[in-house]
Protein backbone atom coordinates (compact mmCIF):
# COMPACT_ATOMS: atom_id res chain seq x y z
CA UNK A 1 -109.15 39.94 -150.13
CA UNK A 2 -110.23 43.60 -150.12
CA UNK A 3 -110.87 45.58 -147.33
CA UNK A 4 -113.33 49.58 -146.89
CA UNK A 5 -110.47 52.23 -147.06
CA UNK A 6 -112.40 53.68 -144.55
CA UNK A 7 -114.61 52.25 -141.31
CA UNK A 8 -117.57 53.50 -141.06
CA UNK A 9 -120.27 53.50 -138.12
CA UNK A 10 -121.44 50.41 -140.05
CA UNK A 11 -118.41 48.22 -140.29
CA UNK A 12 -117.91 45.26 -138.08
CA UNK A 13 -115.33 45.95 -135.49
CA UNK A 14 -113.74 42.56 -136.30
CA UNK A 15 -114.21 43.16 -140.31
CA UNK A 16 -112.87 46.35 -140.15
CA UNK A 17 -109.19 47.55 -142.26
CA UNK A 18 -107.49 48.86 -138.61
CA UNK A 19 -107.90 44.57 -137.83
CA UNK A 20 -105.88 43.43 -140.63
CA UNK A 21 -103.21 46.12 -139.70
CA UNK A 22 -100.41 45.87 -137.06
CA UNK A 23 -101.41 48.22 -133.82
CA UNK A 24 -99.78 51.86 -134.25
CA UNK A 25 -96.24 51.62 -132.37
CA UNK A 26 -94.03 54.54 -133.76
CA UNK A 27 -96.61 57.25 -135.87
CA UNK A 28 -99.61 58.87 -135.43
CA UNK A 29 -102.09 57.25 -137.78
CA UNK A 30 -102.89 59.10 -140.67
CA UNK A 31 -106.90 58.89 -141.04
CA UNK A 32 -109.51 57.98 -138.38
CA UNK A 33 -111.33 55.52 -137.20
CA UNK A 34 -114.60 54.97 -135.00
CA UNK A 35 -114.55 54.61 -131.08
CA UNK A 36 -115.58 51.24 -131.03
CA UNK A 37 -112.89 50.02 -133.51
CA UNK A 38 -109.99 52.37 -131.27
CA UNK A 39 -111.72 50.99 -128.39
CA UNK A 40 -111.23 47.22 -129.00
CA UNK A 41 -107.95 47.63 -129.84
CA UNK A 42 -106.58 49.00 -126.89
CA UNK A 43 -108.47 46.75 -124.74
CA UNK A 44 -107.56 43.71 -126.85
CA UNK A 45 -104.04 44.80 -125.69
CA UNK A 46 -104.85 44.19 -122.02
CA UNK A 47 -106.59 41.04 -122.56
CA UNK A 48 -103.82 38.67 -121.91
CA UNK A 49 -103.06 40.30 -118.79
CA UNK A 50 -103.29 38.70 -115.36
CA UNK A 51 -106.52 39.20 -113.36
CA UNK A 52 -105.66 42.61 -110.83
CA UNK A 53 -107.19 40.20 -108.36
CA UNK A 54 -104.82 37.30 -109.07
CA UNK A 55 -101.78 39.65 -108.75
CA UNK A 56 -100.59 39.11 -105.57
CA UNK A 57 -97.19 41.42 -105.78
CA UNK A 58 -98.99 44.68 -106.05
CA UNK A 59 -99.94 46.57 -103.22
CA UNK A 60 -102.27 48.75 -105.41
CA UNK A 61 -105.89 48.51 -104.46
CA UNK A 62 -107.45 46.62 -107.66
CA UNK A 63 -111.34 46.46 -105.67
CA UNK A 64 -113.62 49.77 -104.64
CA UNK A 65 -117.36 48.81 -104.69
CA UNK A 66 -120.04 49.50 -107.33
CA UNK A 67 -120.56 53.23 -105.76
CA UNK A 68 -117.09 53.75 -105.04
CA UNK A 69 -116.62 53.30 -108.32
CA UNK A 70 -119.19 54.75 -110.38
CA UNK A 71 -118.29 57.85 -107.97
CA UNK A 72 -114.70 58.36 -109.58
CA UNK A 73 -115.44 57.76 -112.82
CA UNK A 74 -118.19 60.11 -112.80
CA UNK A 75 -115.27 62.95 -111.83
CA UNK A 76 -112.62 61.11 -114.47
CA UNK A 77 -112.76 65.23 -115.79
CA UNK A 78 -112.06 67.11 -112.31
CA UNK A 79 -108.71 68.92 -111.97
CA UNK A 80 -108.12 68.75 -108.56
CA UNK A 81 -105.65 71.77 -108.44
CA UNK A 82 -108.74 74.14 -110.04
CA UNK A 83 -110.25 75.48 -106.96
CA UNK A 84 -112.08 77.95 -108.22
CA UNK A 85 -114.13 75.29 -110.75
CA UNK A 86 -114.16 72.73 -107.86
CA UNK A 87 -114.24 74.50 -104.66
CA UNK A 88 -115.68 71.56 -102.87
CA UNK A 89 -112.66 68.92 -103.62
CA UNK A 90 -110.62 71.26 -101.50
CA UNK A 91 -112.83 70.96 -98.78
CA UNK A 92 -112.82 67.00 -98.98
CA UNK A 93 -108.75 67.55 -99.11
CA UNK A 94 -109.24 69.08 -95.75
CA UNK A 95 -111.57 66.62 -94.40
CA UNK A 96 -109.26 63.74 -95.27
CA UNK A 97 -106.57 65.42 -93.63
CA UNK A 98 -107.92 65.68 -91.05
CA UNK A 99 -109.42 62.51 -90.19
CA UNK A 100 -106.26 61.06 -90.87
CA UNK A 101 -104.10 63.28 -88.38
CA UNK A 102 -106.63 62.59 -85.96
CA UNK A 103 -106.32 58.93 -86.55
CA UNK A 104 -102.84 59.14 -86.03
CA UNK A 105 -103.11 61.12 -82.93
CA UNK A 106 -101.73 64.35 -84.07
CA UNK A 107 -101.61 67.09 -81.09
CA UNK A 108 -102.46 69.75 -83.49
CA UNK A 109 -105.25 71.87 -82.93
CA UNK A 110 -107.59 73.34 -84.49
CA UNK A 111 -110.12 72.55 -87.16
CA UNK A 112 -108.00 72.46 -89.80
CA UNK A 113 -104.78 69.59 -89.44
CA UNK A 114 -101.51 70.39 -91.76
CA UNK A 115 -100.97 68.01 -94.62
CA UNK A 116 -100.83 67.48 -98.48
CA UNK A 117 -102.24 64.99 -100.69
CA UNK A 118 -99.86 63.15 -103.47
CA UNK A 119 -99.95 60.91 -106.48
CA UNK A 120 -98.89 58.10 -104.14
CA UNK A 121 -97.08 57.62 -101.23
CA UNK A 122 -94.01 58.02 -103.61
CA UNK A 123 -94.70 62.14 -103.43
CA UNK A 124 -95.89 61.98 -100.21
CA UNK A 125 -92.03 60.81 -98.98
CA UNK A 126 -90.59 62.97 -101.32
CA UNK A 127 -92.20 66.24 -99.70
CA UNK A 128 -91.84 64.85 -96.05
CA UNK A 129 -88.11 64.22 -96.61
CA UNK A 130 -87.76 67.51 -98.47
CA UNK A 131 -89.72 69.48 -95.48
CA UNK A 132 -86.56 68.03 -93.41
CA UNK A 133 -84.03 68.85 -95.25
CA UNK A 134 -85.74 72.44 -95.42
CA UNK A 135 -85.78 72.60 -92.06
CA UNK A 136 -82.47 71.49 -91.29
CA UNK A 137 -80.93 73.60 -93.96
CA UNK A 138 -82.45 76.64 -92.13
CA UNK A 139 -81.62 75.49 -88.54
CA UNK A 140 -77.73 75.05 -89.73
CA UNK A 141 -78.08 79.17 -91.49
CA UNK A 142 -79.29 80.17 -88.47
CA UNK A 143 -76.41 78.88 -86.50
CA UNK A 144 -73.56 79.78 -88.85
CA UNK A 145 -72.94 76.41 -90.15
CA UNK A 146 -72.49 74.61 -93.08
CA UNK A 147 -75.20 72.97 -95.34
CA UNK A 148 -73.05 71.17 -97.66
CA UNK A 149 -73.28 67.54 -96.70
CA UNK A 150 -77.40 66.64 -95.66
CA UNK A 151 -77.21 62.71 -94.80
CA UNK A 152 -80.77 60.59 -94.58
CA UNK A 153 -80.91 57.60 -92.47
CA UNK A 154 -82.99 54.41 -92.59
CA UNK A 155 -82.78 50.38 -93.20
CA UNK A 156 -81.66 48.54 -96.58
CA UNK A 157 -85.13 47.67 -96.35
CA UNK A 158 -86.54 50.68 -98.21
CA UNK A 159 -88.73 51.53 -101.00
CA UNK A 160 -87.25 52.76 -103.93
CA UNK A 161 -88.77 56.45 -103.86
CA UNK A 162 -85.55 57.44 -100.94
CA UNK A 163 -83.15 56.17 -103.15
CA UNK A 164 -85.03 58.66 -106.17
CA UNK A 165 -84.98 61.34 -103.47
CA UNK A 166 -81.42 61.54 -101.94
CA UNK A 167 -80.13 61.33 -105.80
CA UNK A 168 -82.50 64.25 -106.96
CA UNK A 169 -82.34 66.47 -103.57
CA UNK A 170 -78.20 65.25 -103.22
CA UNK A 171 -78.37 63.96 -99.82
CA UNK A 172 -76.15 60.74 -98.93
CA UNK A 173 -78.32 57.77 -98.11
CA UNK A 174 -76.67 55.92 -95.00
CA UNK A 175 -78.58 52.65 -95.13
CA UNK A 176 -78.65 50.44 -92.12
CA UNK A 177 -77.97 46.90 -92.71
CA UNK A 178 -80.58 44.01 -92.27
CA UNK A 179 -79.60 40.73 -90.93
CA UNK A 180 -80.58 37.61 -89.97
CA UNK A 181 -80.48 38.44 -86.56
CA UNK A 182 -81.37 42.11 -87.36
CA UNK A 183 -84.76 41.59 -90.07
CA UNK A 184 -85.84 45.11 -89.05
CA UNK A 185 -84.23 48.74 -88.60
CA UNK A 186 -81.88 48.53 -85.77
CA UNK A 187 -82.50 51.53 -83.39
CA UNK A 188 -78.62 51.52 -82.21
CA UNK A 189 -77.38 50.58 -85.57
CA UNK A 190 -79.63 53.41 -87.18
CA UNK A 191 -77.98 56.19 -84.27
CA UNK A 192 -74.29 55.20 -84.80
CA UNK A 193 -74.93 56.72 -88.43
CA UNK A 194 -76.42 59.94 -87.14
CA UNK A 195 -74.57 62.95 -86.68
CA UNK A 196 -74.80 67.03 -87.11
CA UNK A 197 -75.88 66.33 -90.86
CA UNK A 198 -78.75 63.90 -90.55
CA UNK A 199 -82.10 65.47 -91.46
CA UNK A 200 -83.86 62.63 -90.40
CA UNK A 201 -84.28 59.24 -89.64
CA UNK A 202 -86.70 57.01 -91.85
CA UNK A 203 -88.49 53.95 -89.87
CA UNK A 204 -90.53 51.53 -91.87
CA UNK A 205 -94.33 51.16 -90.65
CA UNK A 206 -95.15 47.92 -93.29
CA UNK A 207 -91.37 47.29 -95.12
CA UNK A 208 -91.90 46.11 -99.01
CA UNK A 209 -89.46 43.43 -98.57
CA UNK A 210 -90.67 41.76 -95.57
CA UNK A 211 -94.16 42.96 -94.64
CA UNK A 212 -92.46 43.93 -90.99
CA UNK A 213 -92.65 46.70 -89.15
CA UNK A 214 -89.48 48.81 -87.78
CA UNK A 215 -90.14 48.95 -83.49
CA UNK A 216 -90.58 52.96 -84.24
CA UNK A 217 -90.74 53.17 -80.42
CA UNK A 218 -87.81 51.67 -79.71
CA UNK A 219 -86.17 53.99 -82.36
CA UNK A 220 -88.03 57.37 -80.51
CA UNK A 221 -87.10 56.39 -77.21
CA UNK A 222 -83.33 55.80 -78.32
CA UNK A 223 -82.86 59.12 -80.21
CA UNK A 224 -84.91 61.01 -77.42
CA UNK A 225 -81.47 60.22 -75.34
CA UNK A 226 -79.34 60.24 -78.31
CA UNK A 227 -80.37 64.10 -79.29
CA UNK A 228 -80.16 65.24 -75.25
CA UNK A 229 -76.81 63.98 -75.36
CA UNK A 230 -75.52 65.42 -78.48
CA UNK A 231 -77.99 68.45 -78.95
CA UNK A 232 -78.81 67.53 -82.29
CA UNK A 233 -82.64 67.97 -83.10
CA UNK A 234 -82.41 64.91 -85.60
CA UNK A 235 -86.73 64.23 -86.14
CA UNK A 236 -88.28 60.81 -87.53
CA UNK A 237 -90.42 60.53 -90.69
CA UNK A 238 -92.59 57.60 -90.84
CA UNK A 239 -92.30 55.56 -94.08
CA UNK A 240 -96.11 54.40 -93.42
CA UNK A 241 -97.09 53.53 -97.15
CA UNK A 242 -98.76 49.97 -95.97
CA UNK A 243 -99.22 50.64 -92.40
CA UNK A 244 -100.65 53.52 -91.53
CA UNK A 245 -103.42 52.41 -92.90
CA UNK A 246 -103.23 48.98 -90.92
CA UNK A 247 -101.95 50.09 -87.40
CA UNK A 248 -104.69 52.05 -86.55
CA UNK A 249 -107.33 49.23 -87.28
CA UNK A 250 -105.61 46.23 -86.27
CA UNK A 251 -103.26 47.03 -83.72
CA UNK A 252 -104.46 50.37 -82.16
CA UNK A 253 -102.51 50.34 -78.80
CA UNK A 254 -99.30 50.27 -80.78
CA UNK A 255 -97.65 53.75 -80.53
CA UNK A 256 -95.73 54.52 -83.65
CA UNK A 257 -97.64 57.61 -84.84
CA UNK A 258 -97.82 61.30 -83.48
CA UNK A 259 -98.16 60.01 -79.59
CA UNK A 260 -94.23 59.46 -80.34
CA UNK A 261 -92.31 62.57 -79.77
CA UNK A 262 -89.80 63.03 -82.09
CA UNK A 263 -91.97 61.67 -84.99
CA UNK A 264 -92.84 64.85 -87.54
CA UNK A 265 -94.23 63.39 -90.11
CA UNK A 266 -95.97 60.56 -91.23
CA UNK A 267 -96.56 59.74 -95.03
CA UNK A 268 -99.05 56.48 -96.28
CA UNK A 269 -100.86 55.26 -99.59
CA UNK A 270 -104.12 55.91 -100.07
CA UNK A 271 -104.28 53.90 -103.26
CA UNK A 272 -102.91 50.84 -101.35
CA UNK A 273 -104.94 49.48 -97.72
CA UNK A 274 -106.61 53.16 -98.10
CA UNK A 275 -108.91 51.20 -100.09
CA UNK A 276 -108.33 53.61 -103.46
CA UNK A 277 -107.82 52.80 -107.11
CA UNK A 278 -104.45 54.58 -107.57
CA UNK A 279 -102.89 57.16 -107.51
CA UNK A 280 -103.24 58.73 -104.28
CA UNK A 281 -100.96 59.37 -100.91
CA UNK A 282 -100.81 61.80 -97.93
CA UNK A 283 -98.78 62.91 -95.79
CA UNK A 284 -99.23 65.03 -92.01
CA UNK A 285 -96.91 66.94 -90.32
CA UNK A 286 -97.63 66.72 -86.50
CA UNK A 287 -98.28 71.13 -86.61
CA UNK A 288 -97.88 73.68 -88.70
CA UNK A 289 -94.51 74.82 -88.11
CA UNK A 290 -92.97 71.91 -89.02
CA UNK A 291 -93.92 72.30 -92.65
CA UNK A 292 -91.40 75.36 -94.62
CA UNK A 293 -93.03 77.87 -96.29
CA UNK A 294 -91.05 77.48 -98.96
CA UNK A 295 -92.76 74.65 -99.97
CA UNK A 296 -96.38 76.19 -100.26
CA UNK A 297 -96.69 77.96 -103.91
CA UNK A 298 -99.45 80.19 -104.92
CA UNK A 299 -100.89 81.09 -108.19
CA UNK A 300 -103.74 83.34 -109.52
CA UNK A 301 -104.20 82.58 -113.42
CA UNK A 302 -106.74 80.22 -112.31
CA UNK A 303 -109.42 82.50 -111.50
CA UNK A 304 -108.34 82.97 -107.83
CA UNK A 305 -105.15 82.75 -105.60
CA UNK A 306 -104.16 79.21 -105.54
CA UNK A 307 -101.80 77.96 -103.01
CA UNK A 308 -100.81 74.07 -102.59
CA UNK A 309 -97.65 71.88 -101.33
CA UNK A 310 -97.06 69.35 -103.52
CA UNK A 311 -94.19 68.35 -106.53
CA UNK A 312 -97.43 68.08 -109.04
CA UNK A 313 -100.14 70.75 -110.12
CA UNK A 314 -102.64 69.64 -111.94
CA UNK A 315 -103.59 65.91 -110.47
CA UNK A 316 -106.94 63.68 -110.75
CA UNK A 317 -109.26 64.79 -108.38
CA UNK A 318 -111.40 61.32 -109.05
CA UNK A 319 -109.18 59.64 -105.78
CA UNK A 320 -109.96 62.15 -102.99
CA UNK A 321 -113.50 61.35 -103.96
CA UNK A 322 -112.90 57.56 -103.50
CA UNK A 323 -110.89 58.46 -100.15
CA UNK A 324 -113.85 60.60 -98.75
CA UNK A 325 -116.11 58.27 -99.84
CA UNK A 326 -114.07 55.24 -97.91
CA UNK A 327 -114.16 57.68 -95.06
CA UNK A 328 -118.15 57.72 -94.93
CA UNK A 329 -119.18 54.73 -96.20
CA UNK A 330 -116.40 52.19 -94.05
CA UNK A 331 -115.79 54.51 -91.03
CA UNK A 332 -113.68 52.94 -88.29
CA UNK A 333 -115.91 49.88 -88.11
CA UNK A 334 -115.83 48.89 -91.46
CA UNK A 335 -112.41 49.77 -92.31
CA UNK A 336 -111.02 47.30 -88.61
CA UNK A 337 -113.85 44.90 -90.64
CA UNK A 338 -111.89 44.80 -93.92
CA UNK A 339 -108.37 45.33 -92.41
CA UNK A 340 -108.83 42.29 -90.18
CA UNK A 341 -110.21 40.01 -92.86
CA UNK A 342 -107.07 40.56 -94.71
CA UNK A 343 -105.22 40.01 -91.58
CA UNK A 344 -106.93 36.54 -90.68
CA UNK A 345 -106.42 35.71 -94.14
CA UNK A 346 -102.86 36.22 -94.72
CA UNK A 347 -101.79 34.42 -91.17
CA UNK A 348 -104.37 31.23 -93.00
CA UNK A 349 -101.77 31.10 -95.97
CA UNK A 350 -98.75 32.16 -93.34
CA UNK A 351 -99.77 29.02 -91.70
CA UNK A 352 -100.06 26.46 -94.66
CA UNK A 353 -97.33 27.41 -96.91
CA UNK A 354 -95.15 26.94 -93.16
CA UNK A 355 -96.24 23.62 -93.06
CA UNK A 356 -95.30 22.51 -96.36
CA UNK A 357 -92.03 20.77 -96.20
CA UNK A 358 -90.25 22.86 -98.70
CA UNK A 359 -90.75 26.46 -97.00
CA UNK A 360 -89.61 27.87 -94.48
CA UNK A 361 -91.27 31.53 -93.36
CA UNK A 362 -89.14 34.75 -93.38
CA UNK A 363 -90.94 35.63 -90.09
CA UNK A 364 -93.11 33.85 -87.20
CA UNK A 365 -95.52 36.78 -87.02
CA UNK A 366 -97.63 38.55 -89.82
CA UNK A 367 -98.00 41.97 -88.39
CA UNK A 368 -99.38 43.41 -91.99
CA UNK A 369 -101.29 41.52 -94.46
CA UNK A 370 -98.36 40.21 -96.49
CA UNK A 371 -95.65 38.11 -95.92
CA UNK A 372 -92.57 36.23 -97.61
CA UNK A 373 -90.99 33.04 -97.24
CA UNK A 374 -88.22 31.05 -98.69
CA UNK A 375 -87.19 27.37 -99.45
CA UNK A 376 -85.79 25.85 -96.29
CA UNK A 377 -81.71 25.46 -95.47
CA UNK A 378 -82.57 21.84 -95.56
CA UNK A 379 -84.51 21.56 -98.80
CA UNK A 380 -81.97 24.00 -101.09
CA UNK A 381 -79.28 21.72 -100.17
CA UNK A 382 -80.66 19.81 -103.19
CA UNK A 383 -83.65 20.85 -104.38
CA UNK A 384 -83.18 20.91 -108.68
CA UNK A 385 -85.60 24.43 -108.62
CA UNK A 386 -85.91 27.73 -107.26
CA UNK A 387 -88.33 30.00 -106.23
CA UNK A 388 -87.99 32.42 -109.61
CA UNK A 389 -89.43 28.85 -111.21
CA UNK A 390 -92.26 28.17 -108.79
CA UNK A 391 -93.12 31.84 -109.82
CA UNK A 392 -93.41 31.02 -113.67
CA UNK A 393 -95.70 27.76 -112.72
CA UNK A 394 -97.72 30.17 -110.87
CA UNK A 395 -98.05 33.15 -113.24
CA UNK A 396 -99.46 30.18 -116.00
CA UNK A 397 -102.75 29.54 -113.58
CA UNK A 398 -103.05 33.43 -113.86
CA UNK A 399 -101.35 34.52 -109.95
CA UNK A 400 -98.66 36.63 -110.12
CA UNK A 401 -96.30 35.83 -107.06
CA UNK A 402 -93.07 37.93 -107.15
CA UNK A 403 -90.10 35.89 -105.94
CA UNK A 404 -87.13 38.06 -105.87
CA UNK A 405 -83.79 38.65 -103.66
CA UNK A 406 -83.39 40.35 -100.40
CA UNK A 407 -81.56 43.66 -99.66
CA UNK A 408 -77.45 43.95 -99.72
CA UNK A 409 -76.15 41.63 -96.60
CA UNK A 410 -78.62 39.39 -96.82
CA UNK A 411 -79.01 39.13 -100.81
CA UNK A 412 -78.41 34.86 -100.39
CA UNK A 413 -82.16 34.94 -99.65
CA UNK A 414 -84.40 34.44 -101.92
CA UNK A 415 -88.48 34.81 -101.25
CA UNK A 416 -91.65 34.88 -102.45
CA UNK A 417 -94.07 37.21 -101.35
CA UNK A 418 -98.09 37.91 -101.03
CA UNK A 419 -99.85 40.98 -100.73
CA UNK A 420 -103.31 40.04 -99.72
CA UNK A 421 -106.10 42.92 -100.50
CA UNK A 422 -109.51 43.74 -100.17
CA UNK A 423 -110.91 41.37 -102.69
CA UNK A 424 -109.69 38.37 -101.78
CA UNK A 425 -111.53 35.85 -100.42
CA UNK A 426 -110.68 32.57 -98.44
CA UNK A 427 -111.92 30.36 -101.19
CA UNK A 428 -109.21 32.52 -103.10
CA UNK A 429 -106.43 31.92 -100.48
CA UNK A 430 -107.27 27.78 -100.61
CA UNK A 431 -106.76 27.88 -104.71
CA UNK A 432 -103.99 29.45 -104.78
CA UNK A 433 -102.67 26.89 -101.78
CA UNK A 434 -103.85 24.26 -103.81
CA UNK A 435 -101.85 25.50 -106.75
CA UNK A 436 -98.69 25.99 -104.91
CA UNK A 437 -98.77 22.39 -103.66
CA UNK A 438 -99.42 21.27 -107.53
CA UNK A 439 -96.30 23.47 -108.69
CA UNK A 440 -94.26 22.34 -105.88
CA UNK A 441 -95.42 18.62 -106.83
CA UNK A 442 -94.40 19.13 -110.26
CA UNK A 443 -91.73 20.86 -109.73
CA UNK A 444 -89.92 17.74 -106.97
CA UNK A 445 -90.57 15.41 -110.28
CA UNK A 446 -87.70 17.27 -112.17
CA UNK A 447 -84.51 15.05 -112.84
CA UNK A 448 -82.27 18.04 -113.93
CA UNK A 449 -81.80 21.60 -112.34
CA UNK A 450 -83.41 24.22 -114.12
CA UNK A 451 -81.31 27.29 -115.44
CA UNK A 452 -82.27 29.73 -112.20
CA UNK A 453 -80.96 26.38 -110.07
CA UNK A 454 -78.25 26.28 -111.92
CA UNK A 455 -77.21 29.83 -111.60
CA UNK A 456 -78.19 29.82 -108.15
CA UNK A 457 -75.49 26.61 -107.41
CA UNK A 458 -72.65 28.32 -109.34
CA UNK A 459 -73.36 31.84 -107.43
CA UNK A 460 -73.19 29.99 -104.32
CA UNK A 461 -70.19 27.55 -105.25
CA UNK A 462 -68.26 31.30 -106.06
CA UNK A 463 -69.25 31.40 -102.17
CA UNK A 464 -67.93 27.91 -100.78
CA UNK A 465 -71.21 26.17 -100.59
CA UNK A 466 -71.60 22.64 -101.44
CA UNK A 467 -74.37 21.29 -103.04
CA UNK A 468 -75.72 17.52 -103.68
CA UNK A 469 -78.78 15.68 -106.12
């Protein structure tokens, strides 16, 4: 068989030498070929992939409507740090800040609310927590004392990002312990950790693990007393990746925001229930004082003096668009509309995987559209499976279902978890029901433990637990 040394405009994609050849993994090809040809090959590599709407682990918005859409593509180019070439972003940065301080009942006045925009909510923590350890650092100069040892609080429960942030920024991360009895931040738990050195204290508004929500008031009303008595000025950051995007809309009356005293800062996702392809997060600071100078830098090779707060310069502008756009198009109406759907439908799959025999749900209430749950006490006593091979049944009918272990102290538990989004539908929710029962089915017919089962038994025999089949 011979092949053109060269494709040309002419050559069939699938007749074409770059076909016949394994993908480029370690070099840069030597010649070139034509788009179409470089084209098919790197989508033929995402071809096997699950369905974005099937994956039920990510949080990431994987649905924006045909304008929404055609909008951010359309400004795939735009820089978002070059203000002078696209003035007008800037002004839809401010606008977005805005309406979400205002959302979260910031006191700040004025027309123009103080916050930064991030890659995710990822940089969005990072330059909250780093605005309080900035302030802190100062506050101990001032009074003569040392700055050597910074301490962060917050629950086991956490994302990943404050784990990234204490390492990089060297401040000790005292993690509270969850619990059975304790599945949330404990406020007293969380204040026996404090001391001189804490810059703050990290609740969770929508934890990763769970899909719970810390009691934020609880935790402002406890170190309101806790700082009187010791005259510490330890401030709360919300974690609000998931929720601050869900309180508002589905729970307004809840107070966890700015109406709380002590909390400074709030950080969310736009590119999860913000409704934006990713990346994307934000984060407000409840005035302008409480955000150092120190961590606004200015610039003027770009045609202009420059001046942003943020760990990345150049940055898509393509998701403000999509944020603005939400903004307009869904307002408060249609975002309660689409917040609420997801809602109703993740309580509808709450309630049927509870009633299958097998599962038992991590919680009785679904306060944010996802939720875990794990094989009853009663059923693991024997069951021959586990929940890592329910996962692998699942991922063949194209649903990706993450089942994974809790945090430290409660690591026995093992869930499964779904993140329902904008884009799916009921008739969604009763297929993948359906399949669940028909993996669970299959699964009761084994006569032998599968390997995770076994490991699972001899982990737990290490632990005194007796098991029986």
């Amino acid at each position: 068989m011979t092949h053109t040394k060269h494709s040309t405009a002419t050559t069939a994609v699938y007749g074409s030498e770059e076909m016949v050849r394994p993908a480029p993994t370690m070099t840069i090809p030597e010649e070139m070929t034509t788009p179409e040809i470089a084209y098919r090959m790197v989508k033929d590599e995402t071809y096997a992939q699950t369905q974005p709407r099937l994956n039920l682990a990510t949080f990431v918005t994987t649905y924006m409507d045909e304008y929404a859409t055609r909008l951010m593509n359309e400004a795939i180019s735009m820089n978002y740090i070059d203000q002078t070439e696209y003035p007008r972003v800037a002004v839809m940065t401010s606008r977005c800040i805005n309406i979400l301080a205002n959302l979260w009942n910031t006191p700040e006045k004025g027309d123009s609310k103080c916050g930064a925009l991030g890659i995710g909510s990822s940089e969005a923590c990072m330059l909250g927590g780093v605005a309080a350890w900035l302030r802190w650092r100062k506050r101990r100069e001032k009074e003569g004392k040392s700055t050597a040892k910074p301490n962060l609080v917050m629950s086991a429960g956490m994302q990943v990002v404050w784990e990234k942030f204490c390492q990089l920024w060297q401040i000790e991360l005292r993690q509270v312990p969850l619990k059975r009895e304790n599945r949330t931040l404990c406020p007293k738990e969380a204040l026996k950790m404090c001391d001189e050195n804490t810059i703050c204290v990290v609740p969770i508004a929508g934890v990763t693990w769970t899909g719970l929500n810390d009691d934020i008031e609880a935790l402002d009303r406890e170190l309101e007393a806790f700082n009187k008595r010791t005259g510490y000025e330890i401030p709360i950051h919300v974690d609000a990746a998931s929720g601050g995007f869900i309180l508002p809309f589905v729970s307004p009356e809840t107070r966890w925001d700015f109406r709380l005293k002590n909390v400074i800062s709030i950080s969310t996702s736009g590119h999860k229930f913000g409704l934006v392809y990713p990346g994307l997060g934000w984060v407000i600071w409840r005035d302008k004082s409480y955000l150092p100078e120190e961590m606004s830098f200015s610039v003027n090779y770009l045609g202009a003096e420059v001046t942003q707060v943020g760990l990345n310069f150049s940055r898509p502008a393509a998701q403000v668009l999509g944020q603005y756009y939400n903004f307009i198009r869904l307002g408060r109406e249609g975002y309660t509309r689409v917040q609420q759907n997801s809602m109703e439908i993740a309580r509808y799959c709450h309630k049927r995987i509870g009633e299958m025999e097998c599962f038992e749900n991590y919680s009785d209430e679904v306060v944010n559209p996802l939720f875990v749950w794990s094989l009853s006490e009663e059923y693991l006593k024997s069951a021959k499976w586990t929940l890592y091979d329910l996962q692998a049944l699942l991922q063949q009918s194209g649903w990706m279902v993450p089942a994974y272990s809790l945090p430290r102290d409660i690591e026995d538990i093992v869930v499964m978890r779904i993140v329902v989004r904008q884009g799916m539908s009921r008739d969604m929710a009763d297929m993948l029901i359906k399949d669940i029962e028909n993996g669970v089915a299959e699964l009761n017919k084994l006569k032998y433990p599968t390997a995770s089962r076994q490991a699972y038994e001899k982990q737990e025999k290490q632990r005194g637990r007796v098991f029986t089949h």
